[in-house]
N, C-alpha and C. Protein backbone atom coordinates (compact mmCIF):
# COMPACT_ATOMS: atom_id res chain seq x y z
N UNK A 1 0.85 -1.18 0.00
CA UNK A 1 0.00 0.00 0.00
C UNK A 1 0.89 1.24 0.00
N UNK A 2 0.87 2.33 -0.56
CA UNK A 2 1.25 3.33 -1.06
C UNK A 2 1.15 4.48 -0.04
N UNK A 3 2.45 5.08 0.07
CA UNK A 3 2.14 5.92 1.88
C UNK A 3 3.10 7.29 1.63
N UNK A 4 1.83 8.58 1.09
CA UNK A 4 2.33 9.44 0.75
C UNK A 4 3.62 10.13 1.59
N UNK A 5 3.89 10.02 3.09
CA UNK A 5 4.50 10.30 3.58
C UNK A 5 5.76 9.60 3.76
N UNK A 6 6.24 8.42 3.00
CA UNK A 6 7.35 7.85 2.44
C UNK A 6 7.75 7.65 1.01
N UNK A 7 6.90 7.91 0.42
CA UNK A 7 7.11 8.11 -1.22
C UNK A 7 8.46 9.28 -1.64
N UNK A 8 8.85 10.03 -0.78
CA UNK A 8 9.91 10.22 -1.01
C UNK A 8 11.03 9.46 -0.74
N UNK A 9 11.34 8.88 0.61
CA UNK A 9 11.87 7.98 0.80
C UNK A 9 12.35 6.83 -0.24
N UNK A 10 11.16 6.67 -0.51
CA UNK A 10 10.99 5.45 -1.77
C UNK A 10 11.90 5.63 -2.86
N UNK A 11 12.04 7.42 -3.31
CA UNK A 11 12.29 7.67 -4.55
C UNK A 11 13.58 7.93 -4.65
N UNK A 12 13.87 7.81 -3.25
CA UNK A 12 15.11 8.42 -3.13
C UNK A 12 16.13 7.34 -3.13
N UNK A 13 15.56 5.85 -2.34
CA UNK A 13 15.99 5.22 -2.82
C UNK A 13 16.04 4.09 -4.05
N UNK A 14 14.88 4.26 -5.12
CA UNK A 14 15.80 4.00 -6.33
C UNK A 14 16.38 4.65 -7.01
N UNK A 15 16.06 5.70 -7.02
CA UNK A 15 16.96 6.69 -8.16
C UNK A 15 18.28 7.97 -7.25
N UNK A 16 18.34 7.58 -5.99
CA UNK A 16 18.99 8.59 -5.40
C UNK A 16 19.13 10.15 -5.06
N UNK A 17 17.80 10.53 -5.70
CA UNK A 17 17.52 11.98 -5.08
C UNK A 17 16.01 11.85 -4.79
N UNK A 18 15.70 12.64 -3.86
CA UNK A 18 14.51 13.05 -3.59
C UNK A 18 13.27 13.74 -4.77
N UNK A 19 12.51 13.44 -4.91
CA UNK A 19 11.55 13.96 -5.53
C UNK A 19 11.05 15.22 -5.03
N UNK A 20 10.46 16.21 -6.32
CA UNK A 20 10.88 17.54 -5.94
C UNK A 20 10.15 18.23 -7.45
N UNK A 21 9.41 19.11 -7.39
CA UNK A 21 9.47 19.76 -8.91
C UNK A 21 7.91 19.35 -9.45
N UNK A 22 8.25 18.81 -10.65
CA UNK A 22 7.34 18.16 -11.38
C UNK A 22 6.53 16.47 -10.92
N UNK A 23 8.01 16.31 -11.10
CA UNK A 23 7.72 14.92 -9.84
C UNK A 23 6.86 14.92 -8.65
N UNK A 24 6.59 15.54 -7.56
CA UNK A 24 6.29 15.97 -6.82
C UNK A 24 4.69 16.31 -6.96
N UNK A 25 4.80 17.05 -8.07
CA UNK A 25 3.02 17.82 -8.54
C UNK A 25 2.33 16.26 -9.44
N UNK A 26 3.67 15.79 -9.83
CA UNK A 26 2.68 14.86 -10.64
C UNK A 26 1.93 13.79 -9.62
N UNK A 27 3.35 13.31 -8.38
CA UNK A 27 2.49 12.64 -7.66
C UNK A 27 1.14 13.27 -6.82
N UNK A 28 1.51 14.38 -6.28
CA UNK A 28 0.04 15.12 -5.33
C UNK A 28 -1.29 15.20 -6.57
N UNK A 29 -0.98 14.83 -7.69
CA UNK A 29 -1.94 14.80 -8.61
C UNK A 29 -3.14 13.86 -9.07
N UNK A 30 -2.02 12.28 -8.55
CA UNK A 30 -2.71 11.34 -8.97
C UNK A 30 -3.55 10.75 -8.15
N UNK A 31 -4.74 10.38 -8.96
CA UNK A 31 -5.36 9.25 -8.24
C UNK A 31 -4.76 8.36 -6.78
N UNK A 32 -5.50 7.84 -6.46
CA UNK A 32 -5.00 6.71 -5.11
C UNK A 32 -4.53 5.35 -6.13
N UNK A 33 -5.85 4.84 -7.36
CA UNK A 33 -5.41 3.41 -7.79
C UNK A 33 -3.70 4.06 -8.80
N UNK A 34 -3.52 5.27 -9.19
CA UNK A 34 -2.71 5.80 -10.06
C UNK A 34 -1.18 5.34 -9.05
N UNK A 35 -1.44 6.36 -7.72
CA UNK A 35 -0.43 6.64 -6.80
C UNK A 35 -0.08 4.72 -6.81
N UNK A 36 -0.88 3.97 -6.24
CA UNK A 36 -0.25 2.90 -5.88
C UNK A 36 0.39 2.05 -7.16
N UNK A 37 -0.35 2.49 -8.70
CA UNK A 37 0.46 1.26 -9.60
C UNK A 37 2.26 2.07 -9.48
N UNK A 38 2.45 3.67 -9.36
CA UNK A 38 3.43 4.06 -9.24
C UNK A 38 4.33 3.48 -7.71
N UNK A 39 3.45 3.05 -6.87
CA UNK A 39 4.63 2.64 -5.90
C UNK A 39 4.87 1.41 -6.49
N UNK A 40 4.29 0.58 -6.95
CA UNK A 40 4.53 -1.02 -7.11
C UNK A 40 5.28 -0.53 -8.27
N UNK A 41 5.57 0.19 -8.98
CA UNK A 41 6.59 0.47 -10.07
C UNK A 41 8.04 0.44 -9.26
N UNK A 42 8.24 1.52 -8.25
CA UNK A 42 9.32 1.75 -7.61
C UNK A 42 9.60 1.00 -6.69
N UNK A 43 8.51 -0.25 -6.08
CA UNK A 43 9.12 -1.08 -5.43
C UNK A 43 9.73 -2.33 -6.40
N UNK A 44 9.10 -2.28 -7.92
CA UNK A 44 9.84 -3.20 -8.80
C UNK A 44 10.86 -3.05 -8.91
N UNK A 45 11.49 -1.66 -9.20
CA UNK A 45 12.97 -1.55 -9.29
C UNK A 45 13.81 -1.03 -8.46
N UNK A 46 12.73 -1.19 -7.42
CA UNK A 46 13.93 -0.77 -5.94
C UNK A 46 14.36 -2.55 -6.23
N UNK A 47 13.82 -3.59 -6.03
CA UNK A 47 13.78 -5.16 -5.92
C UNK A 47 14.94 -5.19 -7.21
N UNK A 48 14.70 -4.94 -8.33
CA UNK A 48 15.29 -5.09 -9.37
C UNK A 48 17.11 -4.52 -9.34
N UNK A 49 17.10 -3.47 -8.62
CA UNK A 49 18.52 -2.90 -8.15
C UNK A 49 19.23 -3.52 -7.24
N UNK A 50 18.19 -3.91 -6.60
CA UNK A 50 19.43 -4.24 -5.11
C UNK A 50 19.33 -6.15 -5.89
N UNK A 51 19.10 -6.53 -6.92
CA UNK A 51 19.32 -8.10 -7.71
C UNK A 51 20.99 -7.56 -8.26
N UNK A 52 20.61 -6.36 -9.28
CA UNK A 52 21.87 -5.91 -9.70
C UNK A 52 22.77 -5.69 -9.01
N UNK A 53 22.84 -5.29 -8.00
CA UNK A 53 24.06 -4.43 -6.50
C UNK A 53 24.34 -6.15 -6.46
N UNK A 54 23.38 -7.06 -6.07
CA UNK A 54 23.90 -8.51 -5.44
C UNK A 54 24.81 -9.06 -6.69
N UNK A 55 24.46 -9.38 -7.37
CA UNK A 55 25.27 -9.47 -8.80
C UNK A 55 26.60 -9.13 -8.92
N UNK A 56 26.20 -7.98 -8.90
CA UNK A 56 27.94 -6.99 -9.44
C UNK A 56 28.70 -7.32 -8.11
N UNK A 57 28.41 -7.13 -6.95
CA UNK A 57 29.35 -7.56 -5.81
C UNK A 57 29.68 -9.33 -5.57
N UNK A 58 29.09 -10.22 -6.46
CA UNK A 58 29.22 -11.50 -6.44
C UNK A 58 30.60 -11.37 -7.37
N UNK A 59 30.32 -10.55 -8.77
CA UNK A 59 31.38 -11.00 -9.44
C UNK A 59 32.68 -9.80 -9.16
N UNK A 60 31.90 -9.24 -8.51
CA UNK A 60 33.32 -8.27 -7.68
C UNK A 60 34.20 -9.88 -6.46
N UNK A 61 33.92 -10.06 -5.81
CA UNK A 61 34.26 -11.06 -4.86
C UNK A 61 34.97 -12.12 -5.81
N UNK A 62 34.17 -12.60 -6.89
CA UNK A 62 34.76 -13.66 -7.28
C UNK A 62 36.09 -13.13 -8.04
N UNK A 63 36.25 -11.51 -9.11
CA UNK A 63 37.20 -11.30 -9.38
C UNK A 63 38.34 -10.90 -8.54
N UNK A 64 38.61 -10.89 -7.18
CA UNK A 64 39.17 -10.46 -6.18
C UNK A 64 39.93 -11.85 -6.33
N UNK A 65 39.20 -12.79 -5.89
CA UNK A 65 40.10 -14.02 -5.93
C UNK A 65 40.31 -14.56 -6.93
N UNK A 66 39.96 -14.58 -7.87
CA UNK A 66 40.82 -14.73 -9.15
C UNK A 66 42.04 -13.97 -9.24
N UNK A 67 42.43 -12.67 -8.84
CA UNK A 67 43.35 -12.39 -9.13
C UNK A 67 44.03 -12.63 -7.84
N UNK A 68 44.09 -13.12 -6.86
CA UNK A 68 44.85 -13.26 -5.55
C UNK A 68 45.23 -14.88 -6.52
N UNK A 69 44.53 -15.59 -6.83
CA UNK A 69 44.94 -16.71 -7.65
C UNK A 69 46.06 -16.50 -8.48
N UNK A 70 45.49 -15.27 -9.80
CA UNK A 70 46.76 -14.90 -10.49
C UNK A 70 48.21 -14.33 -9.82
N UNK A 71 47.93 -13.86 -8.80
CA UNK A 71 49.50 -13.43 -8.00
C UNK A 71 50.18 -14.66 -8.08
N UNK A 72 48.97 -15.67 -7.39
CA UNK A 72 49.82 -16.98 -6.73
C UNK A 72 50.36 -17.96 -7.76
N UNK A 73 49.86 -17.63 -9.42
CA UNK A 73 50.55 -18.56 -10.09
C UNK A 73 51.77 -17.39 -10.58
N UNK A 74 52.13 -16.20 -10.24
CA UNK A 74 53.21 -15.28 -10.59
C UNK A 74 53.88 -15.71 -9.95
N UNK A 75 53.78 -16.44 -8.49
CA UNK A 75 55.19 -17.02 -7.53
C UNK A 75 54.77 -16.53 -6.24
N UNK A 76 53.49 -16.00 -5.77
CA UNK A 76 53.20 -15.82 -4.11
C UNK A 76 53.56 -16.61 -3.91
N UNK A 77 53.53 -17.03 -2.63
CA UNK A 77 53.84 -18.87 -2.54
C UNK A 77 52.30 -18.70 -1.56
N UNK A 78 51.38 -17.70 -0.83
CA UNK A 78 50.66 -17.93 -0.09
C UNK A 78 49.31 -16.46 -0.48
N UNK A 79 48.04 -16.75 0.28
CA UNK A 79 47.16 -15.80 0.44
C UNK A 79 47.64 -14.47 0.56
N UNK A 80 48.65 -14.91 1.65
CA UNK A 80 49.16 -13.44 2.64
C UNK A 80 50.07 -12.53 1.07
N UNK A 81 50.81 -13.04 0.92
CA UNK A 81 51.83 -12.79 0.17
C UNK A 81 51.02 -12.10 -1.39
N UNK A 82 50.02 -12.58 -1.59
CA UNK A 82 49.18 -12.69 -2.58
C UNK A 82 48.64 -11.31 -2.62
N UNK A 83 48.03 -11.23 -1.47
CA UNK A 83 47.54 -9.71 -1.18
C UNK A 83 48.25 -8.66 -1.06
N UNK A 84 49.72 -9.27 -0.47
CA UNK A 84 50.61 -8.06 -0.28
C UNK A 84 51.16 -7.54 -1.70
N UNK A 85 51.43 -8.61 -2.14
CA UNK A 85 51.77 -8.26 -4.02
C UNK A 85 50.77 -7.02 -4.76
N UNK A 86 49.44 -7.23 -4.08
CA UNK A 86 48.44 -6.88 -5.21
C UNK A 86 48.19 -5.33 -4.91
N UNK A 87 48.90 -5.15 -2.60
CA UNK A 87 48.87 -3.58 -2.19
C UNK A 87 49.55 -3.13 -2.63
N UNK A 88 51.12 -3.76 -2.99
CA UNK A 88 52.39 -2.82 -2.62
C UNK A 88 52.50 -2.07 -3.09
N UNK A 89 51.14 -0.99 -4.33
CA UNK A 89 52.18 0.29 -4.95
C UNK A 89 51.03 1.28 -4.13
N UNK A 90 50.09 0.91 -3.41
CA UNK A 90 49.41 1.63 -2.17
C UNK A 90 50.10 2.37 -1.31
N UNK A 91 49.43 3.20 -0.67
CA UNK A 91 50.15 3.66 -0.03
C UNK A 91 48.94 3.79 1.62
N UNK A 92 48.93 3.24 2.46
CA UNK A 92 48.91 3.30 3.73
C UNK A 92 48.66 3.75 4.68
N UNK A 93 47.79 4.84 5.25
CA UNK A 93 47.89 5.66 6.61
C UNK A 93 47.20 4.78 7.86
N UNK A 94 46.19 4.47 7.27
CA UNK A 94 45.08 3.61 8.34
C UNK A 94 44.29 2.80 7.89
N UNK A 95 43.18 2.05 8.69
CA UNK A 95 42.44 1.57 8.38
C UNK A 95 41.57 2.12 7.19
N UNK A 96 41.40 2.97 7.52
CA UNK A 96 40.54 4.12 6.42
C UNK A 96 40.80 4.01 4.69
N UNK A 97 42.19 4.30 5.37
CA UNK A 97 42.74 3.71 3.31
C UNK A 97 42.58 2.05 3.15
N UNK A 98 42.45 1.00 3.79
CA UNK A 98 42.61 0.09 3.59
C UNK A 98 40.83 -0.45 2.99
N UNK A 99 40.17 0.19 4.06
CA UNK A 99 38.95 0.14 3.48
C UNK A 99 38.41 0.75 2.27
N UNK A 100 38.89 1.97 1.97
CA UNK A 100 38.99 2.67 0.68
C UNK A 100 39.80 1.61 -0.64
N UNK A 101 40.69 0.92 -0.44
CA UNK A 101 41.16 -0.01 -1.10
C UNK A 101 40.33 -1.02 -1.76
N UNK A 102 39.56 -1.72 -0.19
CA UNK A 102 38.82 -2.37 -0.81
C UNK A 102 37.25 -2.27 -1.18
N UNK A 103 36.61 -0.43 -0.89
CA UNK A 103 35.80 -0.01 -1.75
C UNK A 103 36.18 -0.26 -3.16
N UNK A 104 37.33 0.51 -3.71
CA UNK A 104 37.75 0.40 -4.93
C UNK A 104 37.40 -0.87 -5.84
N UNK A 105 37.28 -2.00 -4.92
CA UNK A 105 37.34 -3.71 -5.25
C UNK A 105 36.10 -3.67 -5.81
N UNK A 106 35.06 -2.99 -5.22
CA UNK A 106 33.33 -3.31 -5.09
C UNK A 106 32.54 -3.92 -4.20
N UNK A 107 33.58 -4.55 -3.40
CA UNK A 107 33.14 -5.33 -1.97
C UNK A 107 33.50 -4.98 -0.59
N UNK A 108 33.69 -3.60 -0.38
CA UNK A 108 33.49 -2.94 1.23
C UNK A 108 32.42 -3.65 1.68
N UNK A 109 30.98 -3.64 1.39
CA UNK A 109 30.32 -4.29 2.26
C UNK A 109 29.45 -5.05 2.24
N UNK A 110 30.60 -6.64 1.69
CA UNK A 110 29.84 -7.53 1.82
C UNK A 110 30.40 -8.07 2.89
N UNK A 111 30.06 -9.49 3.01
CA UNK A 111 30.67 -10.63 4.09
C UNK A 111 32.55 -10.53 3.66
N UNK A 112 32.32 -10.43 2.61
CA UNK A 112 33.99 -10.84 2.37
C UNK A 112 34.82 -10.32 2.33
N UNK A 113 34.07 -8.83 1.42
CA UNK A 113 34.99 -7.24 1.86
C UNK A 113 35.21 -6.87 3.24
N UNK A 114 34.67 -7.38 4.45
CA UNK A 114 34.71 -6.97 5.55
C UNK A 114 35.75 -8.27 5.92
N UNK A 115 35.66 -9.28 6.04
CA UNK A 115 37.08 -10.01 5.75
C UNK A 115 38.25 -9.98 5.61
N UNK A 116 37.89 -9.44 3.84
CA UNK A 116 39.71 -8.73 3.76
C UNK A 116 39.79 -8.18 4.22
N UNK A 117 39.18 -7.20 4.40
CA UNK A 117 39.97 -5.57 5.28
C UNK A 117 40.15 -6.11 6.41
N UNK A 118 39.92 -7.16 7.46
CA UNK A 118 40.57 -7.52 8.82
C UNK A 118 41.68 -8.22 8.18
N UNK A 119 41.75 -9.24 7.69
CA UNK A 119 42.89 -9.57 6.58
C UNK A 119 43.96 -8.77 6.17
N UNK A 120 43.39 -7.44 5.72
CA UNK A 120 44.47 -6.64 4.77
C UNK A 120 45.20 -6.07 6.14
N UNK A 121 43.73 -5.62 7.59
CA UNK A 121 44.77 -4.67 8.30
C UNK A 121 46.04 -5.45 8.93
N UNK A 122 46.42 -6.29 8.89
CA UNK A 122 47.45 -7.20 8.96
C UNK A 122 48.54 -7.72 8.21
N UNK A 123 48.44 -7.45 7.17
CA UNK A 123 49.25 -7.57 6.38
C UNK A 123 50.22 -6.42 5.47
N UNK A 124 49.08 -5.56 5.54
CA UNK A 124 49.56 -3.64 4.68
C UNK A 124 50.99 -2.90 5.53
N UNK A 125 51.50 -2.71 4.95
CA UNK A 125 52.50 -1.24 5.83
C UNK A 125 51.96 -0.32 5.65
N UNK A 126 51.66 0.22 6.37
CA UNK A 126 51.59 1.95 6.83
C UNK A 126 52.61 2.62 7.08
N UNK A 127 52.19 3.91 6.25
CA UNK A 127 53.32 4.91 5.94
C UNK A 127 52.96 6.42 6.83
């Protein structure tokens, strides 16, 4: 059911800004059966985005270790070593960059991005 007082909310999160403008007049405009086929629109592709977000961070994860793989057939001999190969032209202050690192990956926050980064903070030099 369709709840004018979160329909921004809503809009904001599939498309990332708030509704505002035209948007705004068109919704205070419509019908009730109108207003709700428009929420079941935006709850389709709110559902439909966060399929895509799961997706792209699956094959973010899986390309992470593929290439910790590729280090290890370059001569890592281990995980550790693997990762350190893949930081070393990084550069280091804190946790902060390390997590920024592995934003860069696409997987800050999944199960596994949160992983490495306890992983990485152990292994990185800081400068």
């Amino acid at each position: 059911m369709y709840d004018d007082d979160v329909f921004s909310d809503l809009h904001k999160e599939v498309y990332g800004f708030r509704p505002r403008g035209v948007i705004m007049d068109n919704w205070n405009s419509m019908a009730p059966a109108e207003k709700q086929a428009r929420w079941d629109q935006l709850c389709e592709e709110l559902a439909s985005n966060a399929e895509f977000d799961r997706v792209q961070e699956l094959k973010a994860v899986a390309q992470v270790e593929q290439d910790i793989k590729a280090y290890m057939k370059l001569g890592a001999p281990n995980r550790e070593s693997a990762l350190r190969w893949m930081t070393q032209t990084e550069t280091f202050h804190n946790s902060q960059c390390v997590e920024g690192w592995v934003w860069k990956q696409g997987i800050l926050f999944t199960a596994y991005g949160k992983r490495l980064v306890t992983e990485l903070l152990q292994i990185v030099e800081y400068a």
